[in-house]
PDB file of N, CA and C in Angstrom:
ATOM      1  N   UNK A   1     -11.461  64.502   6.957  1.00  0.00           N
ATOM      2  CA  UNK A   1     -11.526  63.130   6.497  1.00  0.00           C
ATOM      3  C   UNK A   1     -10.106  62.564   6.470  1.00  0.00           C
ATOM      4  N   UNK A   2      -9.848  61.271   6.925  1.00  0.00           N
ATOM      5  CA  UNK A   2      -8.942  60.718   6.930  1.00  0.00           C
ATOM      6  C   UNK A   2      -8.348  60.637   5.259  1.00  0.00           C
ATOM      7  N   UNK A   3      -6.759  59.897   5.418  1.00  0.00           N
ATOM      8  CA  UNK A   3      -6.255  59.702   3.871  1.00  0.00           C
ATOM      9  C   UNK A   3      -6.548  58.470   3.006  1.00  0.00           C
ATOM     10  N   UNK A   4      -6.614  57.720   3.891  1.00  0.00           N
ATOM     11  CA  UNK A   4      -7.469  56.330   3.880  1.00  0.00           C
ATOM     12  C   UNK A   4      -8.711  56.250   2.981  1.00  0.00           C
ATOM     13  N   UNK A   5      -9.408  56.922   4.296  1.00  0.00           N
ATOM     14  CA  UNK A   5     -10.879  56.575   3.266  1.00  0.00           C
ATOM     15  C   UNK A   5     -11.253  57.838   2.120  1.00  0.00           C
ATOM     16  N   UNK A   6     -10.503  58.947   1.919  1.00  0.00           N
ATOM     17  CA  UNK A   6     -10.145  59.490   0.866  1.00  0.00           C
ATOM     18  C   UNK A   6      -9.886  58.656  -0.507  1.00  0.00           C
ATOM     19  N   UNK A   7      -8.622  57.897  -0.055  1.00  0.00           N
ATOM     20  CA  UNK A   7      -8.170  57.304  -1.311  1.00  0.00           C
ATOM     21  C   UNK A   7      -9.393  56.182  -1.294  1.00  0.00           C
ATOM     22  N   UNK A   8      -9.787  55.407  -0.551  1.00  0.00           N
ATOM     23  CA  UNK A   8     -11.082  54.044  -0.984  1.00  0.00           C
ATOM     24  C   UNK A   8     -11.859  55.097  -1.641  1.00  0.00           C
ATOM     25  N   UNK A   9     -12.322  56.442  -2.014  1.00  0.00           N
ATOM     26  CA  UNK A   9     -13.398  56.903  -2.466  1.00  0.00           C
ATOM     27  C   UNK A   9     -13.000  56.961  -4.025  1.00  0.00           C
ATOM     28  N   UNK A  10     -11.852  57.460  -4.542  1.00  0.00           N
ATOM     29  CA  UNK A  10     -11.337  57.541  -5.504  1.00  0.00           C
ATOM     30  C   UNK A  10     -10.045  56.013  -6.271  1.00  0.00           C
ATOM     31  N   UNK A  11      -9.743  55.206  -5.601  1.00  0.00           N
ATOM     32  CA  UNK A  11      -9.672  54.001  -6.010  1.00  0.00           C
ATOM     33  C   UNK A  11     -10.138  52.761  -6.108  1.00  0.00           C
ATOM     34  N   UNK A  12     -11.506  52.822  -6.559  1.00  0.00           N
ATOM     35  CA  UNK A  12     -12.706  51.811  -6.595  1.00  0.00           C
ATOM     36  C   UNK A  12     -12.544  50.973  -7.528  1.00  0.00           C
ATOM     37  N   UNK A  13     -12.775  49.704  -7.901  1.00  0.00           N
ATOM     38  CA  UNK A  13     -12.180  48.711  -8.547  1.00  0.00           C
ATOM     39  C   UNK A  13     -13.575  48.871  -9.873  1.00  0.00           C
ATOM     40  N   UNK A  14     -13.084  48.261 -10.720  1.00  0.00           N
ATOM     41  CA  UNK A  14     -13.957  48.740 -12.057  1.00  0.00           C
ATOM     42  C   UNK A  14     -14.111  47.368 -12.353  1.00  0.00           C
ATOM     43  N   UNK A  15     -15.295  47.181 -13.052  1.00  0.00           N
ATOM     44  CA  UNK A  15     -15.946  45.846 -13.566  1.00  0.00           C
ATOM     45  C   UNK A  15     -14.940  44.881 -14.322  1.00  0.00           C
ATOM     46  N   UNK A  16     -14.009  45.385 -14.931  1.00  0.00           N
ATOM     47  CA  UNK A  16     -13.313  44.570 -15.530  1.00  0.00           C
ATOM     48  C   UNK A  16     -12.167  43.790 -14.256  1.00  0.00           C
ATOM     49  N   UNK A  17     -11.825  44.807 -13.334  1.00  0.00           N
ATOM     50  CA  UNK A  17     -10.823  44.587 -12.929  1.00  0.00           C
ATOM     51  C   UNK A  17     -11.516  42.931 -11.736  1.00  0.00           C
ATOM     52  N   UNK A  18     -12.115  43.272 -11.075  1.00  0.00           N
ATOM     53  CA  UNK A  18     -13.360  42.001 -10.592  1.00  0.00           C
ATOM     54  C   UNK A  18     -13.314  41.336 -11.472  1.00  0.00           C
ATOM     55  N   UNK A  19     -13.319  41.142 -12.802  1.00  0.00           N
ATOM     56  CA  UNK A  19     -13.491  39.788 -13.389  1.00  0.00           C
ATOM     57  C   UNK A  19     -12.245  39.308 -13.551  1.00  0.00           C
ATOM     58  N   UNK A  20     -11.026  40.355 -13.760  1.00  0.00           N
ATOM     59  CA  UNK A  20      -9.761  39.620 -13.912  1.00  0.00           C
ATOM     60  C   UNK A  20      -9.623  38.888 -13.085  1.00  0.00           C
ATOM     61  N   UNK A  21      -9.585  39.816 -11.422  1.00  0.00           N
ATOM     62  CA  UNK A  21      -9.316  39.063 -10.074  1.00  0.00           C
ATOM     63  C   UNK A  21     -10.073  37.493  -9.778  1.00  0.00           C
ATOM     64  N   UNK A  22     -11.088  37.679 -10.333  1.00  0.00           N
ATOM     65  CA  UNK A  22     -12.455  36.331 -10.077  1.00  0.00           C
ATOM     66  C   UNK A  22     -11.471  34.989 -11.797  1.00  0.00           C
ATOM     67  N   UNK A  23     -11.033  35.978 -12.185  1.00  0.00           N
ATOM     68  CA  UNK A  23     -11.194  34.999 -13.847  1.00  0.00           C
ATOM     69  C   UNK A  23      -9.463  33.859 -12.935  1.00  0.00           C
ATOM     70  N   UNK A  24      -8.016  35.158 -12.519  1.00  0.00           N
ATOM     71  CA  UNK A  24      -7.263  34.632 -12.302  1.00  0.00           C
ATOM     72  C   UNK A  24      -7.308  33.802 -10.668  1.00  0.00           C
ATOM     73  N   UNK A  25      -8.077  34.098  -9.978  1.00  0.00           N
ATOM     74  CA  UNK A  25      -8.031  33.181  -8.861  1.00  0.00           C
ATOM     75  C   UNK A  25      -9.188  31.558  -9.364  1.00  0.00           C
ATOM     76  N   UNK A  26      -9.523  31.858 -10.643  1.00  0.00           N
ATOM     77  CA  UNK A  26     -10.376  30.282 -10.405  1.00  0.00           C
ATOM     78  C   UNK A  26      -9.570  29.467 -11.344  1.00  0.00           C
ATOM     79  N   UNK A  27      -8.324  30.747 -12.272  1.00  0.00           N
ATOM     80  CA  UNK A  27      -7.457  29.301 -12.872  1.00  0.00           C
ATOM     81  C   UNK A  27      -6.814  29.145 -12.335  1.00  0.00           C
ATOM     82  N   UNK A  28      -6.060  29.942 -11.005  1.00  0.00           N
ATOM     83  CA  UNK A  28      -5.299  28.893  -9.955  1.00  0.00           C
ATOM     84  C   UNK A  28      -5.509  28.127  -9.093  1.00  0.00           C
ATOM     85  N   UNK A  29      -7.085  27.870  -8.975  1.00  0.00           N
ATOM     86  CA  UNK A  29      -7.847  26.763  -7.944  1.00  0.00           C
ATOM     87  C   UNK A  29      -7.869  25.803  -8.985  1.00  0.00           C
ATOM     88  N   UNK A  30      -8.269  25.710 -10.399  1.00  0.00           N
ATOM     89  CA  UNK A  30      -8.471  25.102 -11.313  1.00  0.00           C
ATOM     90  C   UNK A  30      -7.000  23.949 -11.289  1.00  0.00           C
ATOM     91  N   UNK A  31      -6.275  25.058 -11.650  1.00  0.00           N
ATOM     92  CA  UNK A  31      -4.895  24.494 -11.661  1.00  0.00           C
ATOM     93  C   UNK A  31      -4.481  23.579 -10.678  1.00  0.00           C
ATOM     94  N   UNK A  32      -4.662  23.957  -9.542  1.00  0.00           N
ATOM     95  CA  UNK A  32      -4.543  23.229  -7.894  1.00  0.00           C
ATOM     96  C   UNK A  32      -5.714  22.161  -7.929  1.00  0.00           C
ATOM     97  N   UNK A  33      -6.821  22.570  -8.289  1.00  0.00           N
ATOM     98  CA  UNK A  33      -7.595  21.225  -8.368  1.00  0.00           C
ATOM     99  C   UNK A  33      -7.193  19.845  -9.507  1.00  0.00           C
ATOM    100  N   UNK A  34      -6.631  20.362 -10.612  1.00  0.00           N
ATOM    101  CA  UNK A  34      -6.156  19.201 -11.367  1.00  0.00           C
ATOM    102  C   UNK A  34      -5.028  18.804 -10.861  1.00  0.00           C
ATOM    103  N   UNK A  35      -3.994  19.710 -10.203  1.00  0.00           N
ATOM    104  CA  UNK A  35      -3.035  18.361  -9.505  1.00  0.00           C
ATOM    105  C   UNK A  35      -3.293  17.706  -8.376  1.00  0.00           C
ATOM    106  N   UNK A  36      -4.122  18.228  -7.477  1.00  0.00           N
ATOM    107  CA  UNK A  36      -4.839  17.446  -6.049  1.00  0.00           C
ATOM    108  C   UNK A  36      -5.537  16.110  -6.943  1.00  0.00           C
ATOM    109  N   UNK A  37      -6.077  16.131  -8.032  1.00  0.00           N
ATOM    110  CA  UNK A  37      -6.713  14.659  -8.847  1.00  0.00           C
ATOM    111  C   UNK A  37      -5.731  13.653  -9.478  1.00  0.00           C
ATOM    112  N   UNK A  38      -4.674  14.514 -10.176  1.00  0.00           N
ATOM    113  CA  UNK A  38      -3.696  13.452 -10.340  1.00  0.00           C
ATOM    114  C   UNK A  38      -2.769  12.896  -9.170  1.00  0.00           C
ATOM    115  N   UNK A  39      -2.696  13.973  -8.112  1.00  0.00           N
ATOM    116  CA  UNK A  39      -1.892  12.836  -6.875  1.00  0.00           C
ATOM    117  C   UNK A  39      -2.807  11.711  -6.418  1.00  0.00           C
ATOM    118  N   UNK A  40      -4.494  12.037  -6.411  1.00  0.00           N
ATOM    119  CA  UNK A  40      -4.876  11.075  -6.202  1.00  0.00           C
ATOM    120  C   UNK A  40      -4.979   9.840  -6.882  1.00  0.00           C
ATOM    121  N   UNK A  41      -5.211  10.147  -7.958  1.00  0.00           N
ATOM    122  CA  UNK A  41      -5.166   9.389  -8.982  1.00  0.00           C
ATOM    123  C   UNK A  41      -3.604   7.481  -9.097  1.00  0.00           C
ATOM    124  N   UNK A  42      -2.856   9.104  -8.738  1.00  0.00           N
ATOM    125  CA  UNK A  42      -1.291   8.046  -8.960  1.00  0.00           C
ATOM    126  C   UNK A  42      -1.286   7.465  -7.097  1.00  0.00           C
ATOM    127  N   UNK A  43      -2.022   7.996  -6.103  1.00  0.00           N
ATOM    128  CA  UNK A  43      -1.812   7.248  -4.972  1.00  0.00           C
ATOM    129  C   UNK A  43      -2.967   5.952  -5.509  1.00  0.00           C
ATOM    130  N   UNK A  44      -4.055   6.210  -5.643  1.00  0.00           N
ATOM    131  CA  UNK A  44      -5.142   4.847  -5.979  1.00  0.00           C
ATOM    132  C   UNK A  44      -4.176   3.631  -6.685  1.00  0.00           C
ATOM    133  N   UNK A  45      -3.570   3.938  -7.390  1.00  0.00           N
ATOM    134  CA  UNK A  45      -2.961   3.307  -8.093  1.00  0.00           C
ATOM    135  C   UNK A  45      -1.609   2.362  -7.727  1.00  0.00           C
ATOM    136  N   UNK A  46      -1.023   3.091  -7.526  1.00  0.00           N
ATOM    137  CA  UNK A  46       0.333   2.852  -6.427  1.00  0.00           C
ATOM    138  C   UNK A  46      -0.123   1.751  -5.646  1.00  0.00           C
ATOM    139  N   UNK A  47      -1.526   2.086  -4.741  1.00  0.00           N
ATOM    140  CA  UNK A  47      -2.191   1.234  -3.886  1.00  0.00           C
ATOM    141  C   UNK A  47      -2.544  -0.229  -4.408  1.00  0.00           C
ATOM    142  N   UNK A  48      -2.708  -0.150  -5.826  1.00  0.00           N
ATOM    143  CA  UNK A  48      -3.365  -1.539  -6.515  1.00  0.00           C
ATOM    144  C   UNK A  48      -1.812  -2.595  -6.573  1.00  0.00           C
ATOM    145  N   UNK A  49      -1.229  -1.499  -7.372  1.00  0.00           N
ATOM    146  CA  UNK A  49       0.205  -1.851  -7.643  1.00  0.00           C
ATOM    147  C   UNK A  49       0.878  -3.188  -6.352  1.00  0.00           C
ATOM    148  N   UNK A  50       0.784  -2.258  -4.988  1.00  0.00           N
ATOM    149  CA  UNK A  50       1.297  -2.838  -3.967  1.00  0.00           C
ATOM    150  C   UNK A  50       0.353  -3.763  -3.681  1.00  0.00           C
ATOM    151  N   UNK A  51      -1.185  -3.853  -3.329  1.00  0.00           N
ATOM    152  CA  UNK A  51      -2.033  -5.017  -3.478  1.00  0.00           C
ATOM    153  C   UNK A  51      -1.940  -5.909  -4.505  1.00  0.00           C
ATOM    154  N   UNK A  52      -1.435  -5.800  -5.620  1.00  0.00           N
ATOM    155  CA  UNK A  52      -1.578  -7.145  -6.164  1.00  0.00           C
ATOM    156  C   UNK A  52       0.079  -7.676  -6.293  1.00  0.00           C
ATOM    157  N   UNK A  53       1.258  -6.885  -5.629  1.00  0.00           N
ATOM    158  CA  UNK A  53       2.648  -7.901  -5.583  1.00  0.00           C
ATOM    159  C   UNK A  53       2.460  -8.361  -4.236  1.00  0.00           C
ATOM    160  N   UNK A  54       1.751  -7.497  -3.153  1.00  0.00           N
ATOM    161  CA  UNK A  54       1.436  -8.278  -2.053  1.00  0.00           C
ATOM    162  C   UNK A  54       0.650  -9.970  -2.159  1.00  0.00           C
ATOM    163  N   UNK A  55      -0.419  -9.805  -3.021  1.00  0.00           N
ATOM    164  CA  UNK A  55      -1.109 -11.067  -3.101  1.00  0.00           C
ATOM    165  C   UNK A  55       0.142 -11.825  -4.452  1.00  0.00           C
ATOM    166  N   UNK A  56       0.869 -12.015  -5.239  1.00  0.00           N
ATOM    167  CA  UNK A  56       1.987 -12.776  -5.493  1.00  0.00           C
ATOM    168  C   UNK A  56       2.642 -13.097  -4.934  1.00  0.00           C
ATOM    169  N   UNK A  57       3.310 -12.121  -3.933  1.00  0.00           N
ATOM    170  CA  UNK A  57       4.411 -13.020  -2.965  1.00  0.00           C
ATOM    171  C   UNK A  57       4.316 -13.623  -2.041  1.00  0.00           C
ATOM    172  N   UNK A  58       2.609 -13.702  -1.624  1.00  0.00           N
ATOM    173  CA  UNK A  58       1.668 -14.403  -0.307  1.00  0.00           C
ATOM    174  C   UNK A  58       1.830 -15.418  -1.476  1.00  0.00           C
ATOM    175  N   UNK A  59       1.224 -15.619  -2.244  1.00  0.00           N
ATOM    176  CA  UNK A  59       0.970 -17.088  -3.205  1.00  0.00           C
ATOM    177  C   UNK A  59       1.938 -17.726  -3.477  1.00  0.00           C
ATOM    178  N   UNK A  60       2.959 -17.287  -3.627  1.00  0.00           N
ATOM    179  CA  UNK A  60       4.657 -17.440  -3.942  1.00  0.00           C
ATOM    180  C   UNK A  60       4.877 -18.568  -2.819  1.00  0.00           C
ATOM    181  N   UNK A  61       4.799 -17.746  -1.316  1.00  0.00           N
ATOM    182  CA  UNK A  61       5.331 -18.362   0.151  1.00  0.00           C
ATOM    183  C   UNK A  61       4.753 -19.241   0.637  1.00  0.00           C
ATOM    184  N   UNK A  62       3.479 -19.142  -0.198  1.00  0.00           N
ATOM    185  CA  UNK A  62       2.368 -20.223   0.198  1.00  0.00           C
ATOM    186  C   UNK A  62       2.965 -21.664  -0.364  1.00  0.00           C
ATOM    187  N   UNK A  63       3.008 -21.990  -1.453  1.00  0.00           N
ATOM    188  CA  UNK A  63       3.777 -22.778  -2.218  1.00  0.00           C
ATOM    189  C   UNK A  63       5.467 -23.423  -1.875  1.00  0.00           C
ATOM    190  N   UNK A  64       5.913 -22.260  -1.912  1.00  0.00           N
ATOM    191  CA  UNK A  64       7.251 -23.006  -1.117  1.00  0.00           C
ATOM    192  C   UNK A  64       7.110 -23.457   0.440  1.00  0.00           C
ATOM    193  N   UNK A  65       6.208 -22.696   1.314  1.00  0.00           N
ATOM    194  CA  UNK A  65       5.611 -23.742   2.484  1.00  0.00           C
ATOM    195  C   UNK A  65       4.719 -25.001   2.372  1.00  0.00           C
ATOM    196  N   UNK A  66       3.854 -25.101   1.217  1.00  0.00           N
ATOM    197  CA  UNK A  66       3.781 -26.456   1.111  1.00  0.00           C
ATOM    198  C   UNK A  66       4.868 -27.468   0.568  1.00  0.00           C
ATOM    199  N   UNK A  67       5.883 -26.696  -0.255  1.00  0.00           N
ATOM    200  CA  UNK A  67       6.809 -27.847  -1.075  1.00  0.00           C
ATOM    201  C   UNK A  67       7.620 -28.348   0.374  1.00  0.00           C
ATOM    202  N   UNK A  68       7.883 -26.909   1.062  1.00  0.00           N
ATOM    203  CA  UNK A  68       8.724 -27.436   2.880  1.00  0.00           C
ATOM    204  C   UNK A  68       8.052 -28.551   3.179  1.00  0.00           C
ATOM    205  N   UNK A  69       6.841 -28.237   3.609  1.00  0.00           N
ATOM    206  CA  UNK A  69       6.004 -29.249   4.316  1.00  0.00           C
ATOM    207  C   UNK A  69       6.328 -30.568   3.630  1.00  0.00           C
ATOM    208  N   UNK A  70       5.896 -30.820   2.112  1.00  0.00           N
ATOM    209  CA  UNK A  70       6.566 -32.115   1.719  1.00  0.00           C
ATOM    210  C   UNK A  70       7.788 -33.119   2.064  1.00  0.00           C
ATOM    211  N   UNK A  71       8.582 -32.355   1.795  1.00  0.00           N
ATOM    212  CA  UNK A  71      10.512 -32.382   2.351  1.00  0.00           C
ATOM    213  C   UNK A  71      10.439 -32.517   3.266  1.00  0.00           C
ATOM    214  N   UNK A  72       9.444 -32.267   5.258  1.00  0.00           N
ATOM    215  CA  UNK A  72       9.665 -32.358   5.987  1.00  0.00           C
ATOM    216  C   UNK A  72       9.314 -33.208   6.420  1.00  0.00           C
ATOM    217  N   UNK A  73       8.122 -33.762   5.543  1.00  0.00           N
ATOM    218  CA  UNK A  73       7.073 -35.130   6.127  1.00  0.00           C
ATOM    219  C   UNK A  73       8.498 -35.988   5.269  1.00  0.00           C
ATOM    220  N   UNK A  74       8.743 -36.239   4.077  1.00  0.00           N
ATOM    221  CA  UNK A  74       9.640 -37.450   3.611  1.00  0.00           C
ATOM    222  C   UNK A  74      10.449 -37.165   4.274  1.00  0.00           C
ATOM    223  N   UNK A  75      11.513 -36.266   4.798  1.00  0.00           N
ATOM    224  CA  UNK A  75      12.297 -36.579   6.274  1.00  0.00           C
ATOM    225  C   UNK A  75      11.894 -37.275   7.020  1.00  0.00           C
ATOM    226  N   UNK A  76      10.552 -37.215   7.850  1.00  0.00           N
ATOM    227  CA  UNK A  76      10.425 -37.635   9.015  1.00  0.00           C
ATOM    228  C   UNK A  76      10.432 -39.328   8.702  1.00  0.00           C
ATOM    229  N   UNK A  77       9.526 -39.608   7.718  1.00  0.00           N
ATOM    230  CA  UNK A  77       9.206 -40.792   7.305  1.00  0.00           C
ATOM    231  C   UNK A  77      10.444 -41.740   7.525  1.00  0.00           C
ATOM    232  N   UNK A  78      11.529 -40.738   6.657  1.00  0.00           N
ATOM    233  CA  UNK A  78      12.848 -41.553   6.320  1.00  0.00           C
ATOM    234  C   UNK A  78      13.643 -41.597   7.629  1.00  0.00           C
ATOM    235  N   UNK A  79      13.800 -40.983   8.182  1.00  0.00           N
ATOM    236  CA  UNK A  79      14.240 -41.084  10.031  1.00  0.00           C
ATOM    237  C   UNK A  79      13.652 -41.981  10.416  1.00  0.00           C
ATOM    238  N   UNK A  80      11.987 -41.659  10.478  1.00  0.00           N
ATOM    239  CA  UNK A  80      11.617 -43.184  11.397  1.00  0.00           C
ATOM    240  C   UNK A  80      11.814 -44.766  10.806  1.00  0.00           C
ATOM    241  N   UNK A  81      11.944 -44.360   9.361  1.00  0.00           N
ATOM    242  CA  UNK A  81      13.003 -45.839   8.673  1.00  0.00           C
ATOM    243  C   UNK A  81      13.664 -46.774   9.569  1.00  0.00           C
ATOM    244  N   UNK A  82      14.497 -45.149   9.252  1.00  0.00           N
ATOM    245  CA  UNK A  82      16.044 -45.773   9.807  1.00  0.00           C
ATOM    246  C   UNK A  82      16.309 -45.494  10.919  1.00  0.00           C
ATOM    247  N   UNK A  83      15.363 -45.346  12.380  1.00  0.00           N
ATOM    248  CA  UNK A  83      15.444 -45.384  13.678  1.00  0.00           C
ATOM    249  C   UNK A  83      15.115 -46.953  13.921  1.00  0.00           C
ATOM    250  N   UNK A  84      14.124 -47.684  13.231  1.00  0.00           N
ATOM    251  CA  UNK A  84      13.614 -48.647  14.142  1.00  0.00           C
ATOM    252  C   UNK A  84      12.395 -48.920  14.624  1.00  0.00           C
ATOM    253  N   UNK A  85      12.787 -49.163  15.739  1.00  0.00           N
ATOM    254  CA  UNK A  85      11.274 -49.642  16.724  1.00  0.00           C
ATOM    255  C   UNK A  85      10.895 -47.863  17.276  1.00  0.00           C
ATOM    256  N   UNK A  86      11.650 -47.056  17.055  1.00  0.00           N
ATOM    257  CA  UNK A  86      11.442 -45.727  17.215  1.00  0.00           C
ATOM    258  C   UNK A  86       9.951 -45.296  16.096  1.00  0.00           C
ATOM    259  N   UNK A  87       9.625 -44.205  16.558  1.00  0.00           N
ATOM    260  CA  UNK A  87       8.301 -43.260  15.882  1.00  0.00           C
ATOM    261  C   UNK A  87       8.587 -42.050  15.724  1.00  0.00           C
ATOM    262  N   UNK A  88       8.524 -41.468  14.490  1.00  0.00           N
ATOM    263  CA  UNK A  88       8.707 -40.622  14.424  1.00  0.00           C
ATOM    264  C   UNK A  88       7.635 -39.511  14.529  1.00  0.00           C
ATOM    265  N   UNK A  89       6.952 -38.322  15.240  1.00  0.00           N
ATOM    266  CA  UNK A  89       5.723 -37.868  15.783  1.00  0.00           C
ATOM    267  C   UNK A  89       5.393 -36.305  15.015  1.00  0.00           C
ATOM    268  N   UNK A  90       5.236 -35.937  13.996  1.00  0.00           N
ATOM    269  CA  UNK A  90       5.580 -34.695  13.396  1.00  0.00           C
ATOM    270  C   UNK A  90       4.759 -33.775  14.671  1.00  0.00           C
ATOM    271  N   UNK A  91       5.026 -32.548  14.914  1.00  0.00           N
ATOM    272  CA  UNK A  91       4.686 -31.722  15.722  1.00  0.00           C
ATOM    273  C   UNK A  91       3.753 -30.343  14.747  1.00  0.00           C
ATOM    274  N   UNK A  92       4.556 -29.977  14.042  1.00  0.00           N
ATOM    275  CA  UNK A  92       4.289 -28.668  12.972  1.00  0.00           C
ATOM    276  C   UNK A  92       5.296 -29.280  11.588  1.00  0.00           C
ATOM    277  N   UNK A  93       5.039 -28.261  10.747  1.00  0.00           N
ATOM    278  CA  UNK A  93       5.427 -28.547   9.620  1.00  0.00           C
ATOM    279  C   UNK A  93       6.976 -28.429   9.250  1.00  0.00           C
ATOM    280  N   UNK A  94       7.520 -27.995  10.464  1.00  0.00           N
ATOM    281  CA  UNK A  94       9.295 -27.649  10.619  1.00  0.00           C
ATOM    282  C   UNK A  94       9.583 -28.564  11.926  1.00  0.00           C
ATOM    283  N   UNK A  95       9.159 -29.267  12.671  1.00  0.00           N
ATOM    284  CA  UNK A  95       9.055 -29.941  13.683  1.00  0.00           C
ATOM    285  C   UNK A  95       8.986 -30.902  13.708  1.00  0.00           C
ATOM    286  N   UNK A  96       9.351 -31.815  14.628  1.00  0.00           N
ATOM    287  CA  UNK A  96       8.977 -33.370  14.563  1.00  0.00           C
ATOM    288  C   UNK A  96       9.898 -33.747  15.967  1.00  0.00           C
ATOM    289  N   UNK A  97       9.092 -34.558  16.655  1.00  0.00           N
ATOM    290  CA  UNK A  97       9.688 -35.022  18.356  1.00  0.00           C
ATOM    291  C   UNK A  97      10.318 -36.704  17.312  1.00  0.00           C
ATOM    292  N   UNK A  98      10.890 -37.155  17.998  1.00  0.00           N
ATOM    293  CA  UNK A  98      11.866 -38.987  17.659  1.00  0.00           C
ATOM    294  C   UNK A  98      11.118 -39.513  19.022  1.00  0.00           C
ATOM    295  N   UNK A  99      10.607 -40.420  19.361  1.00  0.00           N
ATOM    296  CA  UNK A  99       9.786 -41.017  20.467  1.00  0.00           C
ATOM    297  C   UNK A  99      10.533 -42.575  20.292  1.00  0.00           C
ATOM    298  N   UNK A 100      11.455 -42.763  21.526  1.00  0.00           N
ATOM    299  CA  UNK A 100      11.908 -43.834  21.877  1.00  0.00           C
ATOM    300  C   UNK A 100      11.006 -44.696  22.247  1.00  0.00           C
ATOM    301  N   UNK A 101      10.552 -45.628  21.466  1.00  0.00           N
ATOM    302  CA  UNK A 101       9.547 -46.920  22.425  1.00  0.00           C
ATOM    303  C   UNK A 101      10.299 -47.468  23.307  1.00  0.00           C
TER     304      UNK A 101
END
C-alpha cells in the first residue's frame, strides 16, 4: 500500500472538525457578502448624488440661457434702433444677420 492512502486511512476528519471548516468558511462569505452590499449600497447612492447635481446645473444653464437670450433680443432691438432703415433679423439666440434695405 502506498504512503498516501495509508495516511487518508488514519487522518480522517472528525465531526467537529467539518463544522469548524463549514462554520469558518460561511463567516468569511458572510463577511464578503456584507461588504459586496455596502459597495453597492454607497455606488446606488453616489449615483443619485450625481443625478440630482446633474439635474441643478442643467436647470442652472437653462436659466442663464434664457436670461442670454433676453440680452440678445434687447441688443438686437437696440442695433436695429440705431441702424435705421436697416432690420435687424435674429438667426439663433447668440446670432443675428444686420440686413441693409
Amino acid at each position: 500500500m502506498f504512503a498516501a492512502a495509508r495516511n487518508a486511512l488514519y487522518s480522517r476528519y472528525t465531526d467537529n472538525d467539518w463544522m469548524a471548516s463549514n462554520m469558518s468558511n460561511y463567516l468569511a462569505s458572510n463577511r464578503v457578502r456584507g461588504a459586496s452590499e455596502r459597495v453597492r449600497h454607497d455606488t446606488v447612492t453616489m449615483c443619485h448624488e450625481l443625478d440630482d447635481k446633474t439635474k441643478r446645473t442643467q436647470v442652472r444653464r437653462q436659466l442663464t440661457l434664457v436670461r442670454n437670450q433676453g440680452r440678445v433680443q434687447q441688443l438686437t432691438g437696440r442695433i436695429g434702433l440705431s441702424i435705421g432703415p436697416a432690420y435687424v433679423r435674429p438667426v439663433s439666440c447668440w446670432t443675428a444677420f444686420i440686413v441693409i434695405q
